[in-house]
C-alpha atoms as a PDB file:
ATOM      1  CA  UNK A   1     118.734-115.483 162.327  1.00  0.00           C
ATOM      2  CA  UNK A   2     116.254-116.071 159.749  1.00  0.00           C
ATOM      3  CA  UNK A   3     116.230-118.639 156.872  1.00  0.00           C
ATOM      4  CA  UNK A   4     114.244-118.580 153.827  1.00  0.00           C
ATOM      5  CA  UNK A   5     112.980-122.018 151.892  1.00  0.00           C
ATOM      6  CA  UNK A   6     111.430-122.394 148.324  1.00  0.00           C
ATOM      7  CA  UNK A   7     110.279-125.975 147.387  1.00  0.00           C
ATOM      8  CA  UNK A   8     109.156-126.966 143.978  1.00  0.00           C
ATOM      9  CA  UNK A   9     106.621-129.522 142.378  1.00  0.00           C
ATOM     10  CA  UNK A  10     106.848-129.904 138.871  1.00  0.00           C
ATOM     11  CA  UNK A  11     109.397-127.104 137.972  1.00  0.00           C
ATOM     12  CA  UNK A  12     107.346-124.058 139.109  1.00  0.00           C
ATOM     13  CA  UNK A  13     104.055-125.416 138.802  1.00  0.00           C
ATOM     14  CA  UNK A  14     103.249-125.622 142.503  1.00  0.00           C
ATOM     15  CA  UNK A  15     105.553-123.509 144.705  1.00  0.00           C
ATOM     16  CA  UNK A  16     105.839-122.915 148.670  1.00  0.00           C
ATOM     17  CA  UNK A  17     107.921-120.092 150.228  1.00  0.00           C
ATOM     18  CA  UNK A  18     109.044-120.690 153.715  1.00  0.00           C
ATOM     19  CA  UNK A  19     110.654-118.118 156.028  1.00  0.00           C
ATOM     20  CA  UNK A  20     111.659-119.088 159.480  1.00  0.00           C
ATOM     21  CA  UNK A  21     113.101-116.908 162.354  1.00  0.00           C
ATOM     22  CA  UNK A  22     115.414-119.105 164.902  1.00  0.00           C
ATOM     23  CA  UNK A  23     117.354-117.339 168.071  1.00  0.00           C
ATOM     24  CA  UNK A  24     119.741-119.346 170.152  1.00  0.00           C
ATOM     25  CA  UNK A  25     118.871-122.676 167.791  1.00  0.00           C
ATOM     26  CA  UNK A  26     114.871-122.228 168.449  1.00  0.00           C
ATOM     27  CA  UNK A  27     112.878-121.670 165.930  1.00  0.00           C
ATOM     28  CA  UNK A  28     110.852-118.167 167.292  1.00  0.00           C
ATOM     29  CA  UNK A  29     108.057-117.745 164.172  1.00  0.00           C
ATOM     30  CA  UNK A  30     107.553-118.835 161.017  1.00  0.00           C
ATOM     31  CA  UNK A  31     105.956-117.845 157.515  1.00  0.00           C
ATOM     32  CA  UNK A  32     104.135-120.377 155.028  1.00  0.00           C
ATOM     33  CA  UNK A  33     102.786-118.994 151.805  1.00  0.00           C
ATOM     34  CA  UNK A  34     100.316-121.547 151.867  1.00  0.00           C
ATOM     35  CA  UNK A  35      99.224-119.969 154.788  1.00  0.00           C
ATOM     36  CA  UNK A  36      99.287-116.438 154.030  1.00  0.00           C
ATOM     37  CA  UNK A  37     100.322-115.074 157.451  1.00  0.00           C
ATOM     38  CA  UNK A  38     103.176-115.533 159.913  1.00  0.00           C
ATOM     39  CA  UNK A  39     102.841-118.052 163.054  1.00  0.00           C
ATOM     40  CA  UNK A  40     104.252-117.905 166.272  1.00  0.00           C
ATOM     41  CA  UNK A  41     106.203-120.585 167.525  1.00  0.00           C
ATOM     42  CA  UNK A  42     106.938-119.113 171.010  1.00  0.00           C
ATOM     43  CA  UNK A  43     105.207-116.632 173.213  1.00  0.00           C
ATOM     44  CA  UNK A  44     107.770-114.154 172.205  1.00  0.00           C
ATOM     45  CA  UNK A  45     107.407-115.045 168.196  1.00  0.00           C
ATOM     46  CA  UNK A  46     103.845-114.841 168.869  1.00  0.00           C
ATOM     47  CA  UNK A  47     104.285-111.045 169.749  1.00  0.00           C
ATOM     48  CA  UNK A  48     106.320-110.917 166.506  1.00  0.00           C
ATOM     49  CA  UNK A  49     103.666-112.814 164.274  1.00  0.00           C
ATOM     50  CA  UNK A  50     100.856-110.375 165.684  1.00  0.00           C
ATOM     51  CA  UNK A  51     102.886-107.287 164.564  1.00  0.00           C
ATOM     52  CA  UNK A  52     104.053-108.647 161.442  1.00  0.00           C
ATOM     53  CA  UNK A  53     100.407-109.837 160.454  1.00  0.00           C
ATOM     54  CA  UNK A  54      98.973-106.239 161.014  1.00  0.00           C
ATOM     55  CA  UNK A  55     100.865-104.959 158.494  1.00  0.00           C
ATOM     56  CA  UNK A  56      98.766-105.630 155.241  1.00  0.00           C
ATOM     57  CA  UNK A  57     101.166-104.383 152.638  1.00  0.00           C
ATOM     58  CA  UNK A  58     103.992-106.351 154.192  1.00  0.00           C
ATOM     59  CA  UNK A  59     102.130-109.675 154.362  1.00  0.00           C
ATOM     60  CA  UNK A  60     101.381-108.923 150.678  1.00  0.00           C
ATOM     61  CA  UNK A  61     105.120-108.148 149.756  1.00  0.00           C
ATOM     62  CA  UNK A  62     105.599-111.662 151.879  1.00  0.00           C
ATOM     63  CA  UNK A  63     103.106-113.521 149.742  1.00  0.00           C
ATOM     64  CA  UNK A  64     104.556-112.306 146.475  1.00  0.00           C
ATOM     65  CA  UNK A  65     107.981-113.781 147.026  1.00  0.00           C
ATOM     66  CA  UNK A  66     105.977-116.901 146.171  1.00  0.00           C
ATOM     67  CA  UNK A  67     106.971-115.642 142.560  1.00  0.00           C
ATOM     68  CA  UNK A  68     109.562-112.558 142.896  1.00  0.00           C
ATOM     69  CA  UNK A  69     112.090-114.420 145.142  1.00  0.00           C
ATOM     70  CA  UNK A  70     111.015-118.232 144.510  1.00  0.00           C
ATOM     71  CA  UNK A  71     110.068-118.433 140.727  1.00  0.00           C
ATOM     72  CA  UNK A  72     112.717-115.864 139.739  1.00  0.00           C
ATOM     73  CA  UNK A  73     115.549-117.639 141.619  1.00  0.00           C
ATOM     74  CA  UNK A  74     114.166-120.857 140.337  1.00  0.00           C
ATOM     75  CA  UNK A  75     114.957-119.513 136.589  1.00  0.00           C
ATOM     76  CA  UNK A  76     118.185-118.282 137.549  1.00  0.00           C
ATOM     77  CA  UNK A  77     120.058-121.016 139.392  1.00  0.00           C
ATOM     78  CA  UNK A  78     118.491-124.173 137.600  1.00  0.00           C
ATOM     79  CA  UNK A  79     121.733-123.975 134.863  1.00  0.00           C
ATOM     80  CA  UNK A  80     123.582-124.016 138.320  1.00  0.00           C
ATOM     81  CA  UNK A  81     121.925-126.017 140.981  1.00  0.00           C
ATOM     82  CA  UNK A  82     124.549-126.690 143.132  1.00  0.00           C
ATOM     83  CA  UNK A  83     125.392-123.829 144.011  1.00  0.00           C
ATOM     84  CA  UNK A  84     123.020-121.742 146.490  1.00  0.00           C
ATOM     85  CA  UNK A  85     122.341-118.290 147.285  1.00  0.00           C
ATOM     86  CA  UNK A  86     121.529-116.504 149.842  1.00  0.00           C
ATOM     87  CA  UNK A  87     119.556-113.367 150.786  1.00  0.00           C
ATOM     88  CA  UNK A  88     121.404-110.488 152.761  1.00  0.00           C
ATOM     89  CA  UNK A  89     119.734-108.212 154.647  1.00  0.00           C
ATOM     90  CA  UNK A  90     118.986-105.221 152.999  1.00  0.00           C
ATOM     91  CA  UNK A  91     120.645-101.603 153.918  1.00  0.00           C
ATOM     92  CA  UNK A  92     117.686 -99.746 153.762  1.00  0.00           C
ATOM     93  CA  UNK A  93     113.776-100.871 154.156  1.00  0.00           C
ATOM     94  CA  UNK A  94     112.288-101.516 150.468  1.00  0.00           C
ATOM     95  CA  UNK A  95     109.435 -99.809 149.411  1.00  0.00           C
ATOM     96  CA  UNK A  96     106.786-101.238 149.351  1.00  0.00           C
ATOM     97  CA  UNK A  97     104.308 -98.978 147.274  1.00  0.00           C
ATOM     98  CA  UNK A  98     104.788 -96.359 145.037  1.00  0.00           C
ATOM     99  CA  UNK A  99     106.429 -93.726 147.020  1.00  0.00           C
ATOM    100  CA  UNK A 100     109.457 -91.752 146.799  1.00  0.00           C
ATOM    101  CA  UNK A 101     111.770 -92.389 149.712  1.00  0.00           C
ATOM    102  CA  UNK A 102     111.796 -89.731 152.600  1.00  0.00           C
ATOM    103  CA  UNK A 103     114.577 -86.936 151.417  1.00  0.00           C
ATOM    104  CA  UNK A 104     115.273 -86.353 155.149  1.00  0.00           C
ATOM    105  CA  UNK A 105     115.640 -89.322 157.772  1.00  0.00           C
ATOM    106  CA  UNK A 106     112.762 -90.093 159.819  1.00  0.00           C
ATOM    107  CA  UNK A 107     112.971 -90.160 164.007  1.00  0.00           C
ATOM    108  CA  UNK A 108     111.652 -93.417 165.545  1.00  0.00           C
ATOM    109  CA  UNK A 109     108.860 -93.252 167.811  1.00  0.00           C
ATOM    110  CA  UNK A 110     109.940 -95.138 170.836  1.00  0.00           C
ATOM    111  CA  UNK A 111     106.840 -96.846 173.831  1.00  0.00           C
ATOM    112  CA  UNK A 112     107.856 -99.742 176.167  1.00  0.00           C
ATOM    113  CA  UNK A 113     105.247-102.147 177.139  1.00  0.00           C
ATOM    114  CA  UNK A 114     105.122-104.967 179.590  1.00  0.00           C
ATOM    115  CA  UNK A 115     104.253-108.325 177.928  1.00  0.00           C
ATOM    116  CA  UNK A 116     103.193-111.390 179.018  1.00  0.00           C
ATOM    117  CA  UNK A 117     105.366-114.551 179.297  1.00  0.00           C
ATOM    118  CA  UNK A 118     104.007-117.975 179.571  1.00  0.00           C
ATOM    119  CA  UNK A 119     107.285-119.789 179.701  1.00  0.00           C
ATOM    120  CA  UNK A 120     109.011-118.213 182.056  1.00  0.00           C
ATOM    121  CA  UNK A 121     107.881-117.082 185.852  1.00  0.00           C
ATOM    122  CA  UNK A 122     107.594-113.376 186.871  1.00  0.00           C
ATOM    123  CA  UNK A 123     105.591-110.192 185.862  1.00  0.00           C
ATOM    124  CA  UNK A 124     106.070-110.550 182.527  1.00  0.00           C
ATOM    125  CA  UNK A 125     109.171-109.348 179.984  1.00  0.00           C
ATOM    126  CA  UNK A 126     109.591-105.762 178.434  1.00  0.00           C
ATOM    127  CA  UNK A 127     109.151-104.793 175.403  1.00  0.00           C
ATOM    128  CA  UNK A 128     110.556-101.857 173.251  1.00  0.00           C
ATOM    129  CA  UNK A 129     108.849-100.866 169.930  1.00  0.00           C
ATOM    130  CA  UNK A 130     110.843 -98.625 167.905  1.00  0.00           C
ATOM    131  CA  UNK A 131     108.360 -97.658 164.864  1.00  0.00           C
ATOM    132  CA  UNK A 132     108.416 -95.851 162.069  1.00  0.00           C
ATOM    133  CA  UNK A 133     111.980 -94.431 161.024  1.00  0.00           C
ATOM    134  CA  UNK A 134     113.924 -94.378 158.331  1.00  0.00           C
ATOM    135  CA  UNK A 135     116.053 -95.340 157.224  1.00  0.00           C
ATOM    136  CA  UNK A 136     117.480 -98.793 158.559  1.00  0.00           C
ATOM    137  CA  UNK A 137     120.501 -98.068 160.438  1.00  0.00           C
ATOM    138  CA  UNK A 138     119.376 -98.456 163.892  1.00  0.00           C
ATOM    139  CA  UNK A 139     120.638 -99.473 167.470  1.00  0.00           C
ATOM    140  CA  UNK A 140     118.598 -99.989 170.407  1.00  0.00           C
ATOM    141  CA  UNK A 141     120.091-100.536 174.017  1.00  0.00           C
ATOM    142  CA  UNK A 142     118.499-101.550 177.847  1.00  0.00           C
ATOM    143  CA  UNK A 143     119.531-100.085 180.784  1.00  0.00           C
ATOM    144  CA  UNK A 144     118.570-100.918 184.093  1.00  0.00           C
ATOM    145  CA  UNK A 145     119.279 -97.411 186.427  1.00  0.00           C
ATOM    146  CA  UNK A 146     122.086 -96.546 184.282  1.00  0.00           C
ATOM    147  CA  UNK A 147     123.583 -99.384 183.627  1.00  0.00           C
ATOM    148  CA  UNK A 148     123.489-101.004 180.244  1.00  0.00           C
ATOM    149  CA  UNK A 149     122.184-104.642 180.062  1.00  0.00           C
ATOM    150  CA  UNK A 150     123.792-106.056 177.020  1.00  0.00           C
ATOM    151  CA  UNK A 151     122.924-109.473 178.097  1.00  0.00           C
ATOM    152  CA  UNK A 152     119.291-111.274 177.877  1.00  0.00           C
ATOM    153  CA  UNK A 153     118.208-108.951 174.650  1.00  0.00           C
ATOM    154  CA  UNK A 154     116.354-110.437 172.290  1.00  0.00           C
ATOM    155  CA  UNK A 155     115.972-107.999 168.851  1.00  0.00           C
ATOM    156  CA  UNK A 156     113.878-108.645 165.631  1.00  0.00           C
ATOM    157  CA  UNK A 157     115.203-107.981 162.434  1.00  0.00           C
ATOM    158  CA  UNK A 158     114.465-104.711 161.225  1.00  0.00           C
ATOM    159  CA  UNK A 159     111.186-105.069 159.313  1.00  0.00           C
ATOM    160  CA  UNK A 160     109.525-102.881 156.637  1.00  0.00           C
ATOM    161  CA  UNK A 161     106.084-101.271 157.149  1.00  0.00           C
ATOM    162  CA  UNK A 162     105.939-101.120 153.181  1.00  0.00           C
ATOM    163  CA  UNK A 163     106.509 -96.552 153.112  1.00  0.00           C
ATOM    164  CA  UNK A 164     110.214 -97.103 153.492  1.00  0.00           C
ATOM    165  CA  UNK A 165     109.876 -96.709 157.238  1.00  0.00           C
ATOM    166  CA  UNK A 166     110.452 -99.668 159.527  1.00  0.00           C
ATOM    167  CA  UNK A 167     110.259-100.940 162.981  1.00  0.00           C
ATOM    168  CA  UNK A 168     112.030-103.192 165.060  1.00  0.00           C
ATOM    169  CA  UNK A 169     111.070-104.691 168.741  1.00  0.00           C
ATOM    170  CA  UNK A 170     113.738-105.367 170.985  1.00  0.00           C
ATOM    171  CA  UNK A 171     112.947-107.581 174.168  1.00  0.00           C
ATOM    172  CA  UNK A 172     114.383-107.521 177.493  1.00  0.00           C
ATOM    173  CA  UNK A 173     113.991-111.273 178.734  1.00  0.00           C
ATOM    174  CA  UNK A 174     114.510-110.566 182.437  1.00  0.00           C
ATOM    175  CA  UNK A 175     111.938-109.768 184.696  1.00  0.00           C
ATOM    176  CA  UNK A 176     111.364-106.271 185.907  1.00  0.00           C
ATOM    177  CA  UNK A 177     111.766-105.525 189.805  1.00  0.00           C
ATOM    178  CA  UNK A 178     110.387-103.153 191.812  1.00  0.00           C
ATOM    179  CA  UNK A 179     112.008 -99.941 192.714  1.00  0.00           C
ATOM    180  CA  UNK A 180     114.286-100.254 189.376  1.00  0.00           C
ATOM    181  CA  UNK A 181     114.152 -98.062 186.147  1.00  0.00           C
ATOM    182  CA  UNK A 182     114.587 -99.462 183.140  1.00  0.00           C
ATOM    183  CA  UNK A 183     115.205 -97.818 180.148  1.00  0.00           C
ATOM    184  CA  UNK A 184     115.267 -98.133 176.530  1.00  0.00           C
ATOM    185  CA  UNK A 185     118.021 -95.756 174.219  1.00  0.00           C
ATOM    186  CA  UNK A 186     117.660 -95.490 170.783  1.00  0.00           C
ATOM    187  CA  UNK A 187     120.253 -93.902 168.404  1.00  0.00           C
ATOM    188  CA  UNK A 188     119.458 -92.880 165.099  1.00  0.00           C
ATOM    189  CA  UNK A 189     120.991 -90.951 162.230  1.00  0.00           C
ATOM    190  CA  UNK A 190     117.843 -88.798 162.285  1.00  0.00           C
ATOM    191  CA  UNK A 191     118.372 -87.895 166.332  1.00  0.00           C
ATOM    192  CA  UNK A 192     120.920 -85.406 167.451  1.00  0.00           C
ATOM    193  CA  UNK A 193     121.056 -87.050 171.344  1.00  0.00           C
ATOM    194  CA  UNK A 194     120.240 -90.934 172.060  1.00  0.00           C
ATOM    195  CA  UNK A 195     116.148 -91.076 172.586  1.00  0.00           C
ATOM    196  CA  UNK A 196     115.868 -92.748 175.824  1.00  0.00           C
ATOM    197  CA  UNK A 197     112.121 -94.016 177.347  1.00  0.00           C
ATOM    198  CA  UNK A 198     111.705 -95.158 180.760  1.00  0.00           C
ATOM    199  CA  UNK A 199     110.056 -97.520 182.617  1.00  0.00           C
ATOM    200  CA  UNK A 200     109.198 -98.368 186.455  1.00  0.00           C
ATOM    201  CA  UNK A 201     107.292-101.140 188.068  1.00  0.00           C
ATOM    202  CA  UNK A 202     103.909 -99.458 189.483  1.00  0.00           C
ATOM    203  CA  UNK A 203     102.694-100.076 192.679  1.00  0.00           C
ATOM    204  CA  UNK A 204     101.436-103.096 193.851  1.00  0.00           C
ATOM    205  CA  UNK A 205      97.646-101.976 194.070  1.00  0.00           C
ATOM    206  CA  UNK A 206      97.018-104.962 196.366  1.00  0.00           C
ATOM    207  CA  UNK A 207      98.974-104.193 199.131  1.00  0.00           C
ATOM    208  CA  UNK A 208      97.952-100.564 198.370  1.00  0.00           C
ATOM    209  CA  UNK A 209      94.166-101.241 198.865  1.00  0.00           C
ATOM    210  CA  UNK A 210      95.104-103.548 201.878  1.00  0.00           C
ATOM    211  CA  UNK A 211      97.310-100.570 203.680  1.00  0.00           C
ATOM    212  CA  UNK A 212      94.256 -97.852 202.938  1.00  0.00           C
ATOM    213  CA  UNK A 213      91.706-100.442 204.015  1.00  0.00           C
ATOM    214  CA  UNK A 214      93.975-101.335 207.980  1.00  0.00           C
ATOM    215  CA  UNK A 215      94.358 -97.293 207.847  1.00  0.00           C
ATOM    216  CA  UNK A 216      91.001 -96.759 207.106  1.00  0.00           C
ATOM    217  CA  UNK A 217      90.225 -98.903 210.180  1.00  0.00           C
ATOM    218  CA  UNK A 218      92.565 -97.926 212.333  1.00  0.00           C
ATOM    219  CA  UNK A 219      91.287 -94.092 211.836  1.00  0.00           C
ATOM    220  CA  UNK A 220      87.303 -95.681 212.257  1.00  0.00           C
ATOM    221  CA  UNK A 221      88.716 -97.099 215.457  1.00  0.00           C
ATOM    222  CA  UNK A 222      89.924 -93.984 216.774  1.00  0.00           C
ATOM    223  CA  UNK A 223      86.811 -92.060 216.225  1.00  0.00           C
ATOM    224  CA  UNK A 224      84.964 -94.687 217.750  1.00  0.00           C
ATOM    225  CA  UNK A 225      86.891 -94.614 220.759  1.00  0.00           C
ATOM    226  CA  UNK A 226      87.140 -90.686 221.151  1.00  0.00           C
ATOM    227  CA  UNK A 227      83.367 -90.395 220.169  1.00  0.00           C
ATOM    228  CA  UNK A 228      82.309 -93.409 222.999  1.00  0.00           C
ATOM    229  CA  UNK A 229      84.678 -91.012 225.395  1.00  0.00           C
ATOM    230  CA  UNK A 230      83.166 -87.271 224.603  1.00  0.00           C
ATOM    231  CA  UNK A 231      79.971 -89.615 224.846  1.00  0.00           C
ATOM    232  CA  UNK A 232      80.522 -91.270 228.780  1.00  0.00           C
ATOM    233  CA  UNK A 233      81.801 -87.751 229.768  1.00  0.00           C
ATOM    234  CA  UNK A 234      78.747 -86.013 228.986  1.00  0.00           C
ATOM    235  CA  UNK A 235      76.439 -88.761 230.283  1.00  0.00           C
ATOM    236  CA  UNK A 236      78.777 -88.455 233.902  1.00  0.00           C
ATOM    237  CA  UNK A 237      78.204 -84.448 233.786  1.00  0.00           C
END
């Protein structure tokens, strides 16, 4: 859930946006236009606020609502300030720049990647990136060998790279276990079938190094032993 905040000084001589991002009554990341860039409140809003922030044209879009949402609104609603607006969500990305929007729809490109938590125990959490389609429609799903998880999911809002494409990261807040496969389906208006990536925990290279090191000793002890034997043989002949 997201809220969005404009606070005037003197009429519109000095104003502040404010957009903050909450999930299950915490607040996840936030964005201050006297800042100029979004801040992570939690380690998973920090992922957010790292993606968000690498997007130049959106943080510019983000900055201008300083005047296009804020000032605008301001002129707007001050005949009727008690009553209050508020943004929905729009259908379809908005552009950004200058560009015509696609004339086909675009297919997502899908990666999971394994991100670290600091509040919570484990491995770390994974996370699926869906990047770059178009246009907004979009649903993204977990599955842990086979079997959807439509608990512990923790989605972004869909955000705009500034083209008309957009992206949305979806986050699977249990840990991974060994021996499982996870996997992330994405359906899209552009795709024919569901787009489904996989994941698997890799071996612990640890106890891997640990089992080639005994067997590498075990095998040096056995040559040992049959070379000290071929050895007291020939010494007896």
């Amino acid at each position: 859930m997201g809220k969005q905040e404009c606070h005037f000084i003197n009429g519109t001589e000095q104003v502040r946006f404010l957009e903050r991002q909450f999930y299950n009554r915490e607040q996840l990341l936030h964005f201050d236009s006297d800042v100029g860039v979004y801040v992570g409140d939690t380690p998973f809003g920090e992922i957010q606020a790292r993606d968000y922030n690498s997007h130049r044209e959106y943080l510019k879009y983000k900055r201008g609502q300083v005047d296009t949402y804020c000032r605008s609104n301001y002129k707007l609603g001050t005949p009727f300030s008690v009553e209050r607006r508020a943004l929905s969500p729009p259908s379809q990305c908005p552009q950004l720049s200058p560009v015509s929007p696609p004339s086909l729809p675009v297919p997502p490109s899908v990666s999971i990647s394994l991100v670290p938590s600091s509040s919570q125990p484990g491995p770390g959490r994974l996370l699926c990136s869906v990047m770059d389609f178009y246009p907004a429609p979009v649903q993204v799903r977990w599955f842990q060998d086979g079997q959807e998880l439509p608990e512990h999911v923790v989605a972004t809002d869909v955000v705009p790279n500034g083209d008309w494409s957009c992206q949305v990261l979806v986050l699977l807040e249990i840990p991974p276990r060994r021996g499982v496969t996870y996997s992330c389906q994405v359906e899209h208006v552009s795709l024919e079938h569901p787009l489904s990536r996989h994941w698997e925990m890799p071996p612990d290279t640890v106890r891997s190094k640990i089992l080639v090191g005994v067997g590498g000793f075990v095998l040096g002890l056995v040559f040992l032993v049959l070379g000290l034997g071929f050895y007291l043989r020939e010494k007896s002949s």
